[in-house]
PDB file of N, CA and C in Angstrom:
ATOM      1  N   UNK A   1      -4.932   9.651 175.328  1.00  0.00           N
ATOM      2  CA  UNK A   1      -4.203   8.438 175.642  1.00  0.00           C
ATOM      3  C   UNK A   1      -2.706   8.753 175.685  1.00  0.00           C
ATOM      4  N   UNK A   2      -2.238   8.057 176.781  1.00  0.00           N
ATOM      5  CA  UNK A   2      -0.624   8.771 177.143  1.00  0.00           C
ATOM      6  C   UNK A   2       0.566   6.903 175.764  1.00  0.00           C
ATOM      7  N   UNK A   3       1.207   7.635 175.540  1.00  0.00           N
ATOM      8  CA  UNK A   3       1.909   6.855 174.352  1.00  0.00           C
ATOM      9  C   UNK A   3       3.466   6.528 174.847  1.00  0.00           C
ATOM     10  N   UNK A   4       4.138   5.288 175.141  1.00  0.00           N
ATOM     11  CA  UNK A   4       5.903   5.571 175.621  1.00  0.00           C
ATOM     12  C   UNK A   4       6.116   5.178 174.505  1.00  0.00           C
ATOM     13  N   UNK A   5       7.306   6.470 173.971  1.00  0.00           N
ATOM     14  CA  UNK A   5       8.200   6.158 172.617  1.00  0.00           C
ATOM     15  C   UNK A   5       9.559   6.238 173.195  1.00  0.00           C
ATOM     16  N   UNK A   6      10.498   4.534 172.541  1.00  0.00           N
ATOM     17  CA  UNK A   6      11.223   4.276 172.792  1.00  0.00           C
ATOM     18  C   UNK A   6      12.082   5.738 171.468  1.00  0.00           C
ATOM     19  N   UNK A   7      13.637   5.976 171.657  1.00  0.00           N
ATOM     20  CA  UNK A   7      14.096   6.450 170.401  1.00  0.00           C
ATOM     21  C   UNK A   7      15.671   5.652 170.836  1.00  0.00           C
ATOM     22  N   UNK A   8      16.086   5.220 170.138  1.00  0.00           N
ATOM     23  CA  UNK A   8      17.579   4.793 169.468  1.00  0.00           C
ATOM     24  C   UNK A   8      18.357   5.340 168.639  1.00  0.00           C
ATOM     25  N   UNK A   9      19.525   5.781 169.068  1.00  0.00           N
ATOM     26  CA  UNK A   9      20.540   6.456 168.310  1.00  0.00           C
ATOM     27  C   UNK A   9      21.952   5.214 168.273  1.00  0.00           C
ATOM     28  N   UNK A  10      22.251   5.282 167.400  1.00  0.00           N
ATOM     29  CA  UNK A  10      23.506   4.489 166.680  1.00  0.00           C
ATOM     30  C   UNK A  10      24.621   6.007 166.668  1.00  0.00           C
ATOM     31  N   UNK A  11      25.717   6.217 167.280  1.00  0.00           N
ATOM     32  CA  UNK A  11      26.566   7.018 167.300  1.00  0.00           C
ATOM     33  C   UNK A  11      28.130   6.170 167.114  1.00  0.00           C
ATOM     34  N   UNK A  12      28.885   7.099 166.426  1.00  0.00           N
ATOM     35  CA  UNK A  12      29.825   6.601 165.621  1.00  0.00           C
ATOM     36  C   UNK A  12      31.206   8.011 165.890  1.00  0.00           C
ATOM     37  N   UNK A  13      31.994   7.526 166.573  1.00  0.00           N
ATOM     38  CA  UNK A  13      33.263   8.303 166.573  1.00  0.00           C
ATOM     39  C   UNK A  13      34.610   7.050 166.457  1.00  0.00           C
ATOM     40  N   UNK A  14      35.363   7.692 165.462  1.00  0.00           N
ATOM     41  CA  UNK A  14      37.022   6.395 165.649  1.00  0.00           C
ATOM     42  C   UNK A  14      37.705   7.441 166.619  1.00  0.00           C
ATOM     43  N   UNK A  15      38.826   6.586 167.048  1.00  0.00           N
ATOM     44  CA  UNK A  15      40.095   6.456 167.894  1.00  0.00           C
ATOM     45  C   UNK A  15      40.942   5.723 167.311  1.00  0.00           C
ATOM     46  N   UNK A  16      42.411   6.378 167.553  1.00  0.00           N
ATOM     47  CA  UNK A  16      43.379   5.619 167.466  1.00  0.00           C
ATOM     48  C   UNK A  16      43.755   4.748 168.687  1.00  0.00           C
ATOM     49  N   UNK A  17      43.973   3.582 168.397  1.00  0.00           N
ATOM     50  CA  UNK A  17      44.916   2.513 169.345  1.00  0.00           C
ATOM     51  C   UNK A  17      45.807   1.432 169.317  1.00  0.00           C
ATOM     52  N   UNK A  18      47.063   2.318 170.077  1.00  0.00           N
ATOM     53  CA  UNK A  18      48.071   1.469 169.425  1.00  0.00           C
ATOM     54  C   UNK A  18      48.069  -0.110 170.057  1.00  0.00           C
ATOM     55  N   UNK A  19      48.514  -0.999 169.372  1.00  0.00           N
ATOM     56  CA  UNK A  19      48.504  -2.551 170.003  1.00  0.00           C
ATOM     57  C   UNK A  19      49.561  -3.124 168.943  1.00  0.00           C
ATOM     58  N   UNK A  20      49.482  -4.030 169.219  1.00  0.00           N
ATOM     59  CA  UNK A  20      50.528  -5.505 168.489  1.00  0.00           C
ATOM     60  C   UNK A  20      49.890  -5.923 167.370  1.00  0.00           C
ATOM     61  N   UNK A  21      48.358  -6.352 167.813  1.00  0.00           N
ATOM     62  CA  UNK A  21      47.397  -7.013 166.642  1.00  0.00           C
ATOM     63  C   UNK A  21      45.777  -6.842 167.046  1.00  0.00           C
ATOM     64  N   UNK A  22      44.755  -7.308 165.876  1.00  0.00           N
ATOM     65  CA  UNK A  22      43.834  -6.688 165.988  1.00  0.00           C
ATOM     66  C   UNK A  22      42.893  -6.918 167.076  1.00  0.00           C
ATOM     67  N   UNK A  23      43.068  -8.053 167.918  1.00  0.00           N
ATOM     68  CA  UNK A  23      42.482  -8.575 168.990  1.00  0.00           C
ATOM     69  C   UNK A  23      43.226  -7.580 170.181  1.00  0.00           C
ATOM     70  N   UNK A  24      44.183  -7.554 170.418  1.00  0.00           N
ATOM     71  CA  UNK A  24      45.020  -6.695 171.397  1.00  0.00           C
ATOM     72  C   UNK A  24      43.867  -4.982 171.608  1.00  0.00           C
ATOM     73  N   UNK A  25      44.270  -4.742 170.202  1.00  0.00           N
ATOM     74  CA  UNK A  25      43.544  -2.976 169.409  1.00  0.00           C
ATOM     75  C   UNK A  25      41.859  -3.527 170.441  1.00  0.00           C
ATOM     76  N   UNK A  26      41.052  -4.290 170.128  1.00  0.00           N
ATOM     77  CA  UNK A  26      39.804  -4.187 170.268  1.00  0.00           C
ATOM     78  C   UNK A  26      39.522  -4.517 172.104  1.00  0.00           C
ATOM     79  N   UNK A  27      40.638  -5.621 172.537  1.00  0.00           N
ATOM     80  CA  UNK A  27      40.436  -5.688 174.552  1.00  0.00           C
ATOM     81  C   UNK A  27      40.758  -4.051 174.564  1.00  0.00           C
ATOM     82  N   UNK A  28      41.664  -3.468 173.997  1.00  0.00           N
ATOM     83  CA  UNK A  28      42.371  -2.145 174.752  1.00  0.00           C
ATOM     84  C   UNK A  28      41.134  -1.178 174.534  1.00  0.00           C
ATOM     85  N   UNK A  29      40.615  -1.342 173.844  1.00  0.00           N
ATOM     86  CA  UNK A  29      39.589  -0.455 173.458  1.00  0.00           C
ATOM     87  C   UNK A  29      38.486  -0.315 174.148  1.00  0.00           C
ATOM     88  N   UNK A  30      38.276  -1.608 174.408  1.00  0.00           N
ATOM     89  CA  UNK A  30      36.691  -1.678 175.207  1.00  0.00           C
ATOM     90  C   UNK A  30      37.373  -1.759 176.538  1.00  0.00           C
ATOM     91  N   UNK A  31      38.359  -1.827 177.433  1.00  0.00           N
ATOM     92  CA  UNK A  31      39.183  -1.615 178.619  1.00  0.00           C
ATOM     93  C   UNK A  31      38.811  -0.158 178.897  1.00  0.00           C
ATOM     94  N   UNK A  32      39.270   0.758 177.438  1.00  0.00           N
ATOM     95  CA  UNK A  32      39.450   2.341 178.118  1.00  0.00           C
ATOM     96  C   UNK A  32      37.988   2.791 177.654  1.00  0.00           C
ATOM     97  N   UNK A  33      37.292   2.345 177.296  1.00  0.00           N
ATOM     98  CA  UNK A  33      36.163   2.732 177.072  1.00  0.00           C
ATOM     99  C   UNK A  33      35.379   2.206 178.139  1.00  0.00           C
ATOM    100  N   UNK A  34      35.631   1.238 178.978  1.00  0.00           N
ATOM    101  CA  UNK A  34      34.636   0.975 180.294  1.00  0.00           C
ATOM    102  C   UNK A  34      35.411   1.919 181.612  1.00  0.00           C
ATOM    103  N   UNK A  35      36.677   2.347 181.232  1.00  0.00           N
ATOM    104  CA  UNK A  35      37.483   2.809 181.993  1.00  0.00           C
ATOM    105  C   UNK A  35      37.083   4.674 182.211  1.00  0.00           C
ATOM    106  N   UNK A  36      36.403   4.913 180.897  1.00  0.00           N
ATOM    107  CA  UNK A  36      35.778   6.145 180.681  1.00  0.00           C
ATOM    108  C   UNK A  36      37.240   7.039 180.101  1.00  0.00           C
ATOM    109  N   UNK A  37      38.290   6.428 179.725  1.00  0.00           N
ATOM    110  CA  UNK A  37      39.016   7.243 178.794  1.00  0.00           C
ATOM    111  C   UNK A  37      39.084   7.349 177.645  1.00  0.00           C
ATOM    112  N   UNK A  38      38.167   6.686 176.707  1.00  0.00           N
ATOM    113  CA  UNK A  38      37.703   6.666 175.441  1.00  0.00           C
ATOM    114  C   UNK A  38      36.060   7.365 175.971  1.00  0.00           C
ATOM    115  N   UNK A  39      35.454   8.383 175.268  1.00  0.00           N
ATOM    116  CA  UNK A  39      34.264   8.531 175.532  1.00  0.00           C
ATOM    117  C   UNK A  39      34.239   9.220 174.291  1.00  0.00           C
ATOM    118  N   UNK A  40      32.469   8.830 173.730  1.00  0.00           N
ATOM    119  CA  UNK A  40      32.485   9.868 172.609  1.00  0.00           C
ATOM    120  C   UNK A  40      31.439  11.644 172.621  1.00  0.00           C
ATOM    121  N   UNK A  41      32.762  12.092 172.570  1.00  0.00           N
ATOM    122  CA  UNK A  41      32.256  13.870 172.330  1.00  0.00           C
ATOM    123  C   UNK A  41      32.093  14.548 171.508  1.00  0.00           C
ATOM    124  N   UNK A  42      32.727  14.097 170.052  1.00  0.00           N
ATOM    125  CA  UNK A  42      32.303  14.756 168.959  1.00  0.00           C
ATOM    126  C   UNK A  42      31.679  13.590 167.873  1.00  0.00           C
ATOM    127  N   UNK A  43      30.981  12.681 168.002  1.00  0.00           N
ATOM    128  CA  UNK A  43      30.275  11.417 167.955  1.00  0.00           C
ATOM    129  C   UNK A  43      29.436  11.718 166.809  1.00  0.00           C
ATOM    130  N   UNK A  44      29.686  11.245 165.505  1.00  0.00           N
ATOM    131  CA  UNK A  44      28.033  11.645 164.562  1.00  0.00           C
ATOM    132  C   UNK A  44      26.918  10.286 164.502  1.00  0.00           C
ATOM    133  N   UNK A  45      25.988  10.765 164.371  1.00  0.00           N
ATOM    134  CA  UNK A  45      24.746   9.725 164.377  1.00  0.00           C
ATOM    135  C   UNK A  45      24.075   9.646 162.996  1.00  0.00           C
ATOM    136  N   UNK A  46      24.603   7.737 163.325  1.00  0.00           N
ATOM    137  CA  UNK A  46      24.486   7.281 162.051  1.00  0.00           C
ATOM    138  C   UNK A  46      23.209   6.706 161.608  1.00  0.00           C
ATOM    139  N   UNK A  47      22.594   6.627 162.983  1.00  0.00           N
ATOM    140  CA  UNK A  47      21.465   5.595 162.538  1.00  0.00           C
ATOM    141  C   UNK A  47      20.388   6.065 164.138  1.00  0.00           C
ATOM    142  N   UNK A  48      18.943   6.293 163.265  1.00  0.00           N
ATOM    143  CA  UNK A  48      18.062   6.569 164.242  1.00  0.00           C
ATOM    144  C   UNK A  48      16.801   6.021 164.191  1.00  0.00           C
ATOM    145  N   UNK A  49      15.973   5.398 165.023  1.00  0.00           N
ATOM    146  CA  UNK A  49      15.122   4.843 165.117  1.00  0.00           C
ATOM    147  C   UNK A  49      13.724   4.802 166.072  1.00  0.00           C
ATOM    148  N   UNK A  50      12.783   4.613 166.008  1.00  0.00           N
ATOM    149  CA  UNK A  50      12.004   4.731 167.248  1.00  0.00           C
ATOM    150  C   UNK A  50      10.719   3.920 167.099  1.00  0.00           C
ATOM    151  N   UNK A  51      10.073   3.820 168.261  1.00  0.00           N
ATOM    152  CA  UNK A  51       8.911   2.495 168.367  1.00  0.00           C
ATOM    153  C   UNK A  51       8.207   3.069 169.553  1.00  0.00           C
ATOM    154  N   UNK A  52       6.992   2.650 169.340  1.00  0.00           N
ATOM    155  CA  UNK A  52       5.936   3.151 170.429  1.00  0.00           C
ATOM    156  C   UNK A  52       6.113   1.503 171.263  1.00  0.00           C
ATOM    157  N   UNK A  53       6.544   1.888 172.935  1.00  0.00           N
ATOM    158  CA  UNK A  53       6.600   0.233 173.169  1.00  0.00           C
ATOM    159  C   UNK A  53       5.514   0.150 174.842  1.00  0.00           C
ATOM    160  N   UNK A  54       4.598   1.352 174.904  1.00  0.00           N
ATOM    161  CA  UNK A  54       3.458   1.150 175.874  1.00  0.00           C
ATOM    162  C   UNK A  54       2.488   2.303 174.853  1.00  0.00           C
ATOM    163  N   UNK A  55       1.141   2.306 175.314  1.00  0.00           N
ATOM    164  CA  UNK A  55       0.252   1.028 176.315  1.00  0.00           C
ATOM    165  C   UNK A  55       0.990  -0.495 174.899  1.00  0.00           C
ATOM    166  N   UNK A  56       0.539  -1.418 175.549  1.00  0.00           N
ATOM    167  CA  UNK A  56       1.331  -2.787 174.554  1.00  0.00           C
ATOM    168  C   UNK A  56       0.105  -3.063 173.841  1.00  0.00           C
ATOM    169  N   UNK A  57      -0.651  -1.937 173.587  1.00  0.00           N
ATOM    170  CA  UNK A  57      -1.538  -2.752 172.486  1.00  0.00           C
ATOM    171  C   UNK A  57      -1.629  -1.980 171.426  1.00  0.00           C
ATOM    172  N   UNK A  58      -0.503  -0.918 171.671  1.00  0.00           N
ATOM    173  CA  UNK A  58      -0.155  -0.361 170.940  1.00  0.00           C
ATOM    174  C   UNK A  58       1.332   0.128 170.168  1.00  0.00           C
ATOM    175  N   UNK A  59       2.305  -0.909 170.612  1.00  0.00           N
ATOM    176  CA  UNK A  59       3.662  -0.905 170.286  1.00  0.00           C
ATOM    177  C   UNK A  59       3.878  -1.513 168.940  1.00  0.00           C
ATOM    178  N   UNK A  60       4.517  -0.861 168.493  1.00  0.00           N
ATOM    179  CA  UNK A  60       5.235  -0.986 166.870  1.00  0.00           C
ATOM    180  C   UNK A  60       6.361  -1.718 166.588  1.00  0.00           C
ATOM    181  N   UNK A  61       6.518  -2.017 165.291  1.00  0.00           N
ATOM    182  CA  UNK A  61       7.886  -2.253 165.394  1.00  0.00           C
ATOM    183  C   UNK A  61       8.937  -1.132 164.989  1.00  0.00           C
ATOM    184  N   UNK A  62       9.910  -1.009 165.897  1.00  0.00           N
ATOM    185  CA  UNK A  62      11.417  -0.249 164.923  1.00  0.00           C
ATOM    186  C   UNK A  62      11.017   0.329 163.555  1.00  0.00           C
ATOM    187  N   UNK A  63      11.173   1.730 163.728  1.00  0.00           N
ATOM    188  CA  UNK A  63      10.765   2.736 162.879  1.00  0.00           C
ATOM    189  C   UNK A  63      12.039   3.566 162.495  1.00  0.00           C
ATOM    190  N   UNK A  64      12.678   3.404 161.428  1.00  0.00           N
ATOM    191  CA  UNK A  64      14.092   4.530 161.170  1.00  0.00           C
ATOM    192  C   UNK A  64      13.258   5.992 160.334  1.00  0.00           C
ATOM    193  N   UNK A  65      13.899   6.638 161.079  1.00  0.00           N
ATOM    194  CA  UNK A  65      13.435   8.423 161.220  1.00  0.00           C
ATOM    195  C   UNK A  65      14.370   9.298 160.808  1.00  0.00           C
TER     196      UNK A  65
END
């Protein structure tokens, strides 16, 4: 029997960004990060997970691994 396992990774890198205030810091952030000048390359993973989500009579719930 063929099994699809979903897997989820939670990855975690900071940046500095300068702004005025903390709303300013977080548009600028997600701006250069859709902009692809924030990207993460040295990124650690914080959180991992996985679930069988076909055939559906056989899907699980969210499994941390």
């Amino acid at each position: 029997m063929k099994f699809r396992i979903a897997i989820e990774e939670t990855m975690v890198q900071e940046f500095d960004i300068e702004a005025e205030d903390a709303g300013e810091a977080m548009e600028l952030a997600e701006a250069k990060y859709k902009s692809g000048e924030l990207v993460l390359t040295s990124a650690e993973v914080h959180h991992k997970q996985m679930a069988i989500v076909a055939p559906d009579n056989e899907a699980t719930e969210w499994s941390e691994f």
